[in-house]
Protein backbone atom coordinates (compact mmCIF):
# COMPACT_ATOMS: atom_id res chain seq x y z
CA UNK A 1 83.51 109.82 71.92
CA UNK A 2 80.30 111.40 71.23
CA UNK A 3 78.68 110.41 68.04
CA UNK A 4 76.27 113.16 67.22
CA UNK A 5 77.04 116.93 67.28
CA UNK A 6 74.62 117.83 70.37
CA UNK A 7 75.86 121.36 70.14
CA UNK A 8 73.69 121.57 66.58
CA UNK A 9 70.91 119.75 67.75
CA UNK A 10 70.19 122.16 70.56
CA UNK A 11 70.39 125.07 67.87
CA UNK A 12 68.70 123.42 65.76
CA UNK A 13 66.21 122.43 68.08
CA UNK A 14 65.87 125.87 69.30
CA UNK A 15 65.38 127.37 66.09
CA UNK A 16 62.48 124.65 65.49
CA UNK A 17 60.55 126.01 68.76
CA UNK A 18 60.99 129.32 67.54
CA UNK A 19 57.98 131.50 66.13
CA UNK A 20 59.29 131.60 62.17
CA UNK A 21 59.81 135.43 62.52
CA UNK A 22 62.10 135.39 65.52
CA UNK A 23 63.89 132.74 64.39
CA UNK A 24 64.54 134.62 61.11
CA UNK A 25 66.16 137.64 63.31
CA UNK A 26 68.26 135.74 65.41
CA UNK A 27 71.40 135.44 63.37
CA UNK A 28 74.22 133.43 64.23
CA UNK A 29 73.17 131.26 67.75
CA UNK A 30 76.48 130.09 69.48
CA UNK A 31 77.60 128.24 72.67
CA UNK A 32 78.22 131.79 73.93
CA UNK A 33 74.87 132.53 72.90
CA UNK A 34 72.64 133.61 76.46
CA UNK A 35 69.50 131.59 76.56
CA UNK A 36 68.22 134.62 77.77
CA UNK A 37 68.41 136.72 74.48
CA UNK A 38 66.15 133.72 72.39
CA UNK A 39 63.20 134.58 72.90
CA UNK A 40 62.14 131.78 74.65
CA UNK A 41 59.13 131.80 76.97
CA UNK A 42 58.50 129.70 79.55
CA UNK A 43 56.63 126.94 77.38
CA UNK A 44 58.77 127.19 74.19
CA UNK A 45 61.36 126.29 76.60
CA UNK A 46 59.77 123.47 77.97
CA UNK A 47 59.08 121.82 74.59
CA UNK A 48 62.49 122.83 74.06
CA UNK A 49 63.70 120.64 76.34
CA UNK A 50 61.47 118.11 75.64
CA UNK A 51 62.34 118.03 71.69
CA UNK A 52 66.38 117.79 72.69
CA UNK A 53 65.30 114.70 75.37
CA UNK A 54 64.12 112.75 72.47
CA UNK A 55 66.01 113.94 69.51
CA UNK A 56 69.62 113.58 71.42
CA UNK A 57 68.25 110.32 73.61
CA UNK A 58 69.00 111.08 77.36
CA UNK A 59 67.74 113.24 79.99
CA UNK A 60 69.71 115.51 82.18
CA UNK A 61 67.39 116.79 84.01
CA UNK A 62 65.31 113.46 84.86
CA UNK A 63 67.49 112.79 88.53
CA UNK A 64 66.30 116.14 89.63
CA UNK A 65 69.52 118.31 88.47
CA UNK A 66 67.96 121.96 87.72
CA UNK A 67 68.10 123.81 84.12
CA UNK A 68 67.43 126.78 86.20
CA UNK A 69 71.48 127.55 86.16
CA UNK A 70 71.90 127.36 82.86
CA UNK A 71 72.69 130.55 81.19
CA UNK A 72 74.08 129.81 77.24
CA UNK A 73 73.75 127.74 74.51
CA UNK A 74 76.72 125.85 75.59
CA UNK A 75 75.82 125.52 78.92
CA UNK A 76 73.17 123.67 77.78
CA UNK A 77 74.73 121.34 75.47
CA UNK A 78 77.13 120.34 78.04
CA UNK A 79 74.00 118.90 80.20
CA UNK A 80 73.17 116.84 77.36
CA UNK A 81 76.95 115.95 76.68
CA UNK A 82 77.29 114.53 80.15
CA UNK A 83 74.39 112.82 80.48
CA UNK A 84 75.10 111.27 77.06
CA UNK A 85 78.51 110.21 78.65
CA UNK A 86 77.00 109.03 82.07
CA UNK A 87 75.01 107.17 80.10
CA UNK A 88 77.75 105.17 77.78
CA UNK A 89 80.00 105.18 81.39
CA UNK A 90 76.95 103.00 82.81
C-alpha cells in the first residue's frame, strides 16, 4: 500500500509551478484534469517533474519511459504510483 497520497502531491506540486495568477483561475484540478489545459509551458513542466521526483521519492521517467503520452492529471500520478510500487516490489 502506498503511504502518501501522490495524486495531491502532483496537484499540489502543479499548483506550486504555477504563475500565482493562473493558479488562482484554475479551479478544481482532478485526475481527469488534461495536462494540456494547465498552463504549463515547456519549462514549468520540467521543474514540474523535477519537484514531484524529489517530493514523492522515485523517478518514472529515469529508465527512459516517455512523459510525452501522458495526457491528465491522473495519468500522471499513475507513473509515479508505479514506480513507487516497482520500487517497494524490488
Amino acid at each position: 500500500m502506498l503511504t502518501i497520497d501522490v495524486q495531491t502531491v502532483v496537484v499540489e506540486e502543479i499548483v506550486a509551478v504555477l504563475d500565482a495568477d493562473i493558479a488562482d483561475d484554475l479551479g478544481d484540478v482532478t485526475a481527469e484534469t488534461e495536462l494540456s489545459a494547465l498552463g504549463l509551458n515547456s519549462l514549468a513542466f520540467a521543474r514540474l517533474i523535477i519537484r514531484l521526483e524529489t517530493a514523492v521519492g522515485v523517478d518514472p521517467f529515469g529508465e527512459g519511459e516517455s512523459f510525452a503520452a501522458l495526457r491528465t492529471v491522473g495519468a500522471l500520478t499513475q507513473a509515479y504510483e508505479q514506480a513507487l510500487r516497482s520500487r517497494k516490489e524490488a
